[in-house]
Protein backbone atom coordinates (compact mmCIF):
# COMPACT_ATOMS: atom_id res chain seq x y z
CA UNK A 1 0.00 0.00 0.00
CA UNK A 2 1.47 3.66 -0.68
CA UNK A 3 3.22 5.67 1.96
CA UNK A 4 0.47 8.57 2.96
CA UNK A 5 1.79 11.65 4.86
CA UNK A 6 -1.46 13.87 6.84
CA UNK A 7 -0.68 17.31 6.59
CA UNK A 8 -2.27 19.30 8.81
CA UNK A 9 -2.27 23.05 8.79
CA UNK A 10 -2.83 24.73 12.19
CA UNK A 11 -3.37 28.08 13.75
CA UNK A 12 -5.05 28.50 17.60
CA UNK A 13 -6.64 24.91 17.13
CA UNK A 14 -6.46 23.91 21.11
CA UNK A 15 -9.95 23.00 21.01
CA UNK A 16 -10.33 20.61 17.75
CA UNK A 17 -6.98 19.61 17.38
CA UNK A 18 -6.70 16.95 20.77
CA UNK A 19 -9.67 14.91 18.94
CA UNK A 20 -8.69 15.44 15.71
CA UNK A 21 -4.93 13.59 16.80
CA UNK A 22 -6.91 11.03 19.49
CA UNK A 23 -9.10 9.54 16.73
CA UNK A 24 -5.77 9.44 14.14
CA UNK A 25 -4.40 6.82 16.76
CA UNK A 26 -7.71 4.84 15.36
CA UNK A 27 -6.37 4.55 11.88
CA UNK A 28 -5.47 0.89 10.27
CA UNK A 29 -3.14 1.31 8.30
CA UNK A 30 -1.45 3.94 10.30
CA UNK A 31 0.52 7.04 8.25
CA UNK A 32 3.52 7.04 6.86
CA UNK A 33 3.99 10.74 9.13
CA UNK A 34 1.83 13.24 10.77
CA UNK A 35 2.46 16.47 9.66
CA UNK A 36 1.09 19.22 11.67
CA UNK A 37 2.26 22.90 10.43
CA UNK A 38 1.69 25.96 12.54
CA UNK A 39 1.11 29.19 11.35
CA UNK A 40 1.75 31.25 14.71
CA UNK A 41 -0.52 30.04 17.36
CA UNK A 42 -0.47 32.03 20.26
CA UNK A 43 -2.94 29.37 22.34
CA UNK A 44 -1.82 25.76 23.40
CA UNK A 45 -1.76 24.39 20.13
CA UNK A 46 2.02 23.33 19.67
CA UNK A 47 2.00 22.20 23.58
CA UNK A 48 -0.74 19.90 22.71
CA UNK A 49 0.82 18.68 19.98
CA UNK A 50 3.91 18.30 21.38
CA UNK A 51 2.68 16.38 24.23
CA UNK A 52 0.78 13.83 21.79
CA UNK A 53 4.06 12.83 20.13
CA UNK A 54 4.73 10.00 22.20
CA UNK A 55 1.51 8.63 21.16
CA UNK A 56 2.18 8.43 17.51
CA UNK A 57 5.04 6.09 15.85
CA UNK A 58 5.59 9.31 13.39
CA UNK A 59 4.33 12.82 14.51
CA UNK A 60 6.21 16.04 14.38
CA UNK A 61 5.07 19.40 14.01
CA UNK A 62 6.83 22.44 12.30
CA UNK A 63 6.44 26.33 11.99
CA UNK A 64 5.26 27.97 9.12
CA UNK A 65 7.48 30.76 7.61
CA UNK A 66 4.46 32.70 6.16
CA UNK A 67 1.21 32.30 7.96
CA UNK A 68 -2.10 31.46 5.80
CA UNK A 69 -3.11 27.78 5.48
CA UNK A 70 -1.72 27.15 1.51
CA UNK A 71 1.67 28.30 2.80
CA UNK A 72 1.66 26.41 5.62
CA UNK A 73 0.15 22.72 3.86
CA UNK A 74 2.99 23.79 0.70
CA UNK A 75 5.38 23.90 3.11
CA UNK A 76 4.06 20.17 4.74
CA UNK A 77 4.13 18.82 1.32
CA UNK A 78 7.61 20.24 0.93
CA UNK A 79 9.10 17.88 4.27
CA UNK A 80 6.91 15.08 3.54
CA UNK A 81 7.92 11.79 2.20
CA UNK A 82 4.97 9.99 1.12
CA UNK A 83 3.70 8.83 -2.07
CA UNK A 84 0.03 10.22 -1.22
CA UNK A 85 -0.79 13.42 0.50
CA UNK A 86 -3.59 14.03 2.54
CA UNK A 87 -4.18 17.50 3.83
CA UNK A 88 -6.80 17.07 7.01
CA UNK A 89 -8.26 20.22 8.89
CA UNK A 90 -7.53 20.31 12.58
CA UNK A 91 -11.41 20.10 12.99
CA UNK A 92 -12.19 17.33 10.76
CA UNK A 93 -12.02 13.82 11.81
CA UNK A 94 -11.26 10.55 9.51
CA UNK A 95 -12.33 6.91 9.38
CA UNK A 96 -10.38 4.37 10.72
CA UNK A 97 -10.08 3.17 7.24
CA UNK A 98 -9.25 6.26 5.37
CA UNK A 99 -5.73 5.49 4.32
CA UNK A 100 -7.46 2.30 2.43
CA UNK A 101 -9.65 4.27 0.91
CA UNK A 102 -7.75 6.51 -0.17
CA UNK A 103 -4.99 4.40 -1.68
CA UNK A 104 -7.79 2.18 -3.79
CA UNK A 105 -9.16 5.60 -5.08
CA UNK A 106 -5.91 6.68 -6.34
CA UNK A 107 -4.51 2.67 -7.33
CA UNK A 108 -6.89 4.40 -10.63
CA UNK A 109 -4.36 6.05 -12.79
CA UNK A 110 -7.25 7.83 -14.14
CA UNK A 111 -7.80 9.62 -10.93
CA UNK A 112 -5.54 12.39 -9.63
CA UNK A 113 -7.53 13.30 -6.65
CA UNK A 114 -10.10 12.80 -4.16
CA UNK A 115 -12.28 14.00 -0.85
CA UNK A 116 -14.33 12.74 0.84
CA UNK A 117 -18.09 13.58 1.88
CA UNK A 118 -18.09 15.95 4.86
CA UNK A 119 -20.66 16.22 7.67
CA UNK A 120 -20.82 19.40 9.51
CA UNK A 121 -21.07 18.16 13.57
CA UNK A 122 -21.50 19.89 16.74
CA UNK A 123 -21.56 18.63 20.24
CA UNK A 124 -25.37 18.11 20.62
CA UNK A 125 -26.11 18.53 16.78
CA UNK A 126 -25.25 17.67 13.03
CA UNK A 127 -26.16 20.24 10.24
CA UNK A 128 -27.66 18.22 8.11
CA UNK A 129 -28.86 20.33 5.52
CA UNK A 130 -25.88 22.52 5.32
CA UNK A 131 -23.63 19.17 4.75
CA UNK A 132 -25.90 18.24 1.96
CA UNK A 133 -25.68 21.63 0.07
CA UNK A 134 -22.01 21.22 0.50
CA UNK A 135 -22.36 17.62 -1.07
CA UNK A 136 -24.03 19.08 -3.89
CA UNK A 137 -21.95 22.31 -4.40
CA UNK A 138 -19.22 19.68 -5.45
CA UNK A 139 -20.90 18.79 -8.06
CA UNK A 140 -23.13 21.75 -9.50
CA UNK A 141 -20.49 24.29 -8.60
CA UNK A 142 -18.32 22.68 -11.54
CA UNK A 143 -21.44 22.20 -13.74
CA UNK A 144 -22.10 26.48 -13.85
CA UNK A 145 -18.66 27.67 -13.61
CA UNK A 146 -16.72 25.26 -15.64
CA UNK A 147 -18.91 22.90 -17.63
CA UNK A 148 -16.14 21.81 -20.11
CA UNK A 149 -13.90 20.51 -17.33
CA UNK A 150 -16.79 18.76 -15.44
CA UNK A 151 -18.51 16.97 -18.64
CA UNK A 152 -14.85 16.04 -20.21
CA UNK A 153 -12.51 15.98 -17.39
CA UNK A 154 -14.73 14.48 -15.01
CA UNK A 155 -14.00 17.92 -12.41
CA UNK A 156 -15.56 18.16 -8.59
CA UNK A 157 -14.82 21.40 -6.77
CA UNK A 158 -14.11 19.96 -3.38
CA UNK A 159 -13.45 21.81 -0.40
CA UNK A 160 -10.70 21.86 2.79
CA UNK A 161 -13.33 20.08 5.14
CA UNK A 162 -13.83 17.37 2.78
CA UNK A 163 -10.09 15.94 3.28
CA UNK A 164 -7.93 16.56 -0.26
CA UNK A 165 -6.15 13.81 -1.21
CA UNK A 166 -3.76 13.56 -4.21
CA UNK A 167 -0.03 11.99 -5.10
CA UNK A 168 2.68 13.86 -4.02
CA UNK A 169 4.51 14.03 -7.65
CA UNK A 170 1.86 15.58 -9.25
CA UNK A 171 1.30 18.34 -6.24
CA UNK A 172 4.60 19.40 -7.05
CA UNK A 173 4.11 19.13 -10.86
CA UNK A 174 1.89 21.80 -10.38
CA UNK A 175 3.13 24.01 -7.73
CA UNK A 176 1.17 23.06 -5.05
CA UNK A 177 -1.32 25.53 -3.83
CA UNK A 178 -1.21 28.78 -4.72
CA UNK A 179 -0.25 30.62 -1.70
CA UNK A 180 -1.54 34.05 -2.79
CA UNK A 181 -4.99 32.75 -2.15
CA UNK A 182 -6.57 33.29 1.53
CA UNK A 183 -9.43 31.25 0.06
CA UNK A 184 -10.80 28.46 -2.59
CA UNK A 185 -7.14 27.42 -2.39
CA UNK A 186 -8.19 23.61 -2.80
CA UNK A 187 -10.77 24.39 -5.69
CA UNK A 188 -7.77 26.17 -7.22
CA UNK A 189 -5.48 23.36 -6.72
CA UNK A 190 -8.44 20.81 -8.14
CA UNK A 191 -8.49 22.72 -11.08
CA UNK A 192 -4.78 22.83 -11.66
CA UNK A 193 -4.24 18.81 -11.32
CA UNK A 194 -7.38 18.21 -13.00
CA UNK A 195 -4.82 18.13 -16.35
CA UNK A 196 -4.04 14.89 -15.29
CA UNK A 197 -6.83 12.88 -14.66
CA UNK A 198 -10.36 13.06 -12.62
CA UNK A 199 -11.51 14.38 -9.58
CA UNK A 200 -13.51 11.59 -7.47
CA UNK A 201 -15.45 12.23 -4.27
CA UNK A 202 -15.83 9.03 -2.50
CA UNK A 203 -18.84 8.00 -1.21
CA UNK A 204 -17.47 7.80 2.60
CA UNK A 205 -18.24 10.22 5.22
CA UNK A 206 -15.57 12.21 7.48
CA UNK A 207 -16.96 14.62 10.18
CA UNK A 208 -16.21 18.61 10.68
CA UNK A 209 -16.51 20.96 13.65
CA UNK A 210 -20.47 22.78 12.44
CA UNK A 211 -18.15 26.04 14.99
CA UNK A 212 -19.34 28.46 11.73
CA UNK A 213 -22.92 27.65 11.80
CA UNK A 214 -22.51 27.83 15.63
CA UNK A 215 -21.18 31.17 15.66
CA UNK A 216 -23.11 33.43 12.64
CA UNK A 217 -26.50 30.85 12.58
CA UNK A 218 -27.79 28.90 9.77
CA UNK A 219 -28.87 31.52 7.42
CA UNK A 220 -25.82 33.65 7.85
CA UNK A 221 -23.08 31.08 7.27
CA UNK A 222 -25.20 29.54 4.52
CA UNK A 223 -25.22 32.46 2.50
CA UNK A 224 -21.57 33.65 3.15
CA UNK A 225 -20.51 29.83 1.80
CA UNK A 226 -22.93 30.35 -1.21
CA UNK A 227 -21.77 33.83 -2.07
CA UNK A 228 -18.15 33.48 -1.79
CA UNK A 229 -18.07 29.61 -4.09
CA UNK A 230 -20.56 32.09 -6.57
CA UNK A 231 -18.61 34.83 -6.58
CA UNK A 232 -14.91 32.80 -6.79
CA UNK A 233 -16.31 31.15 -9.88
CA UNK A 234 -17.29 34.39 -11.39
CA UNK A 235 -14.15 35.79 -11.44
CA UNK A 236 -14.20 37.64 -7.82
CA UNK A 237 -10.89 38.27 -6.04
CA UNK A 238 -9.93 35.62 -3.25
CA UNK A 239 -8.04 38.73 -1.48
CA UNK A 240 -11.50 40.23 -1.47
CA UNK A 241 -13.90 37.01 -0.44
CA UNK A 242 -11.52 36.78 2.82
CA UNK A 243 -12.90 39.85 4.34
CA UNK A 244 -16.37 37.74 4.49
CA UNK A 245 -14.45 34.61 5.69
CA UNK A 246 -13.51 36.03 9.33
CA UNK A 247 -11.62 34.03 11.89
CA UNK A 248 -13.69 32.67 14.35
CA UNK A 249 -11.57 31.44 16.47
């Protein structure tokens, strides 16, 4: 089975992170590494994830020269040594099976990369109907913006919370992500492997913190994730679709 390195970009994640590493300890086959990269915390963050090391045959965490989450998982990518690279949110939480899955979705030369299906989870609730809009953003979010590419290409636009996953060679090949964008940095990086093959969402589900739809309410964060995924595929600046995109942390 390929060598996968989880690269996970972090910044002020004492809350998320400890369950995020606790359930990795679950995983069968276990990583080639664990890659966390932070991009300044100024909470507990690199404590915690310091004090986790002994728990993990290959964990190790590094600092971020530029802050911003595509510098930081470039800069992973850059000190891993996997095959496969799977970049995980410190919020989002895998199957104990997700390294098998996602080595038989890429044993398909025809595939370049993959996600999963994310479920937006609280502590007493799960946000069902804004998971299922994000389901079906992957796929009609391609289908308006760039028909060609979905109909020919076979393109999904998938997001950070749905776990990218793609080999390591042809990350580089393209430059990784595009560290000028605060935003739709996977989406970007979709689009730039999609020269190689397809774009597959498997039909597996991983779980993410709901702490948006906590914080501004259903309607609110509903329409910001709408309006920016509209707006990026219309042309609109990523510098600009930030501002809406606040830190909640």
């Amino acid at each position: 089975m390929p060598n996968v390195s989880i690269i996970i970009p972090t910044l002020n994640e004492e809350h998320t992170l400890p369950r995020t590493l606790r359930l990795l300890q679950r995983l069968c086959p276990e990583p080639l590494e664990i890659i966390v990269v932070d991009g300044g915390s100024t909470d507990r963050t690199v404590q915690l994830v310091e004090a986790t090391r002994p728990c993990f045959r290959a964990l190790r965490i590094m600092r971020s020269q530029q802050p911003g989450r595509a510098p930081q998982m470039n800069a992973g990518a850059a000190k891993a040594s996997g095959d496969i690279l799977c970049f995980l949110h410190a919020d989002t939480t895998l199957p104990d099976d997700a390294l098998r899955v996602i080595a038989h979705t890429l044993s398909d030369p025809k595939t370049v990369a993959g996600g999963f299906i994310s479920v937006m989870r609280g502590a007493m609730t799960t946000r069902w109907l804004t998971s299922f809009h994000n389901y079906i953003k992957t796929y009609y979010a391609p289908l308006l913006f760039r028909p060609y590419l979905f109909f020919f290409k076979g393109a999904r636009l998938l997001f950070g919370d749905q776990v990218i996953f793609c080999r390591r060679d042809q990350f580089m090949a393209v430059g990784g992500y595009t560290e000028a964008m605060p935003i739709m940095e996977e989406a970007d990086l979709l689009l730039k492997l999609i020269r190689f093959g397809r774009v597959r969402q498997v039909n597996r589900i991983v779980e993410s913190s709901d702490r948006r739809v906590a914080k501004w309410g259903f309607w609110k964060a509903n329409a910001v994730f709408l309006s920016i995924g509209f707006l990026w595929g219309m042309g609109y600046s990523p510098e600009k679709l930030k501002r809406w995109f606040v830190d909640i942390r």
